[in-house]
Protein backbone atom coordinates (compact mmCIF):
# COMPACT_ATOMS: atom_id res chain seq x y z
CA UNK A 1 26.07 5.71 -26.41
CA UNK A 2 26.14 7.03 -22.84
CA UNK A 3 29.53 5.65 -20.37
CA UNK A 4 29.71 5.37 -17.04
CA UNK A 5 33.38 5.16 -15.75
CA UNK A 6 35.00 4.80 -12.10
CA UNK A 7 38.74 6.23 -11.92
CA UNK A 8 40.65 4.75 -9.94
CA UNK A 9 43.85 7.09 -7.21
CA UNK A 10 42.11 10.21 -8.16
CA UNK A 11 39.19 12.81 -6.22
CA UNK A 12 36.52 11.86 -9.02
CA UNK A 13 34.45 8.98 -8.43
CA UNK A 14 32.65 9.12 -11.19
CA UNK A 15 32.94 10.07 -15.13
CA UNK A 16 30.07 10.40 -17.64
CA UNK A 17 29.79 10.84 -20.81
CA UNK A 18 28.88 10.62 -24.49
CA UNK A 19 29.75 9.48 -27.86
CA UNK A 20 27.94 9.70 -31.36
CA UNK A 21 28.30 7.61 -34.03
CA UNK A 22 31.78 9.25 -35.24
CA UNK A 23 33.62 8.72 -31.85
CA UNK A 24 32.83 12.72 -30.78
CA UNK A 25 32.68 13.38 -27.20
CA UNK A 26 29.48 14.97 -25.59
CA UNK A 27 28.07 15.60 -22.35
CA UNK A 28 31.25 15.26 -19.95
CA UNK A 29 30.39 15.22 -16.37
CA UNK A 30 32.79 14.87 -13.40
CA UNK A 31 31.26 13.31 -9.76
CA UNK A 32 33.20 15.31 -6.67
CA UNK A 33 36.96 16.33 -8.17
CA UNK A 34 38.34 19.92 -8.68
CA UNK A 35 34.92 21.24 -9.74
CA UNK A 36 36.60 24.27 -11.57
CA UNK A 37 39.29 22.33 -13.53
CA UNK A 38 36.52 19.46 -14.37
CA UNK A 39 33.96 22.10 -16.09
CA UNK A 40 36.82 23.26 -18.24
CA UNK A 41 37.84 20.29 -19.65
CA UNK A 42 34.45 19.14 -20.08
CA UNK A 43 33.53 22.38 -22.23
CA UNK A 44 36.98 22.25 -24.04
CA UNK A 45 36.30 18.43 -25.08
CA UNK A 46 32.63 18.78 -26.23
CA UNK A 47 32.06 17.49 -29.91
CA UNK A 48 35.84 16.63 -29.98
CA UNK A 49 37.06 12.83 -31.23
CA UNK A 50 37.43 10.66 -28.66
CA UNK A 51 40.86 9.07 -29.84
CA UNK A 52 42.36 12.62 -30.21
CA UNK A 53 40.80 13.70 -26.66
CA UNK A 54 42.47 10.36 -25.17
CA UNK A 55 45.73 10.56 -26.35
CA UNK A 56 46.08 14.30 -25.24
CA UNK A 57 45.36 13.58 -21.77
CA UNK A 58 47.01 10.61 -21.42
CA UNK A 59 49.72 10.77 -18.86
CA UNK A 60 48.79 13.93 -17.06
CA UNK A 61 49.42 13.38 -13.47
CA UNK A 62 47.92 15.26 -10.57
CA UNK A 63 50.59 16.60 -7.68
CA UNK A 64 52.09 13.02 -6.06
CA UNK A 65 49.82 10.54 -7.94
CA UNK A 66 51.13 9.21 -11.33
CA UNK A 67 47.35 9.95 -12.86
CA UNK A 68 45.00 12.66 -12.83
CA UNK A 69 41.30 12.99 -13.83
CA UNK A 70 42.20 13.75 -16.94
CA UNK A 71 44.51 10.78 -17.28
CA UNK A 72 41.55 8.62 -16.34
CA UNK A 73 39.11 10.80 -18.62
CA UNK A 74 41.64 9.14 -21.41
CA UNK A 75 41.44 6.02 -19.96
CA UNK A 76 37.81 6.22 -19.93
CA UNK A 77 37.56 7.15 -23.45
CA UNK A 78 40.46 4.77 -24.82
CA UNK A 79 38.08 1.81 -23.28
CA UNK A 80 35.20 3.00 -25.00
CA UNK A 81 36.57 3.10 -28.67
């Protein structure tokens, strides 16, 4: 099943992504963000369970903002399980 997901407070403005019939994560793509930083977690996530994925990033805050894009990656993920 393919996911579309706006974040809200961070440089992303979009999230897309992935998940098979287990709950694995595939396909991660970031719109705008730290381009760098985005690619990495998207190739260190690939094929990984959602729920585990989620409750890693959840939390992670970006300089001043109480969230990140990963924070909403986990938010993004938590609402699709």
């Amino acid at each position: 099943m393919h996911y579309d997901y706006k974040p809200q407070g961070v440089c992303a403005r979009m999230i897309h992504f992935d998940l098979d019939d287990q709950g694995c994560i595939h396909n991660v793509s970031f719109e705008s963000g730290c381009n760098g930083n985005l690619k990495a977690i998207s190739k260190l996530v690939e094929g990984k369970k959602a729920g585990e994925i989620a409750d890693i990033l959840e939390g992670n805050t970006c300089g001043f903002r109480g969230t990140s894009c990963a924070d909403q990656f986990s938010k993004a993920l938590k609402q699709a399980i």
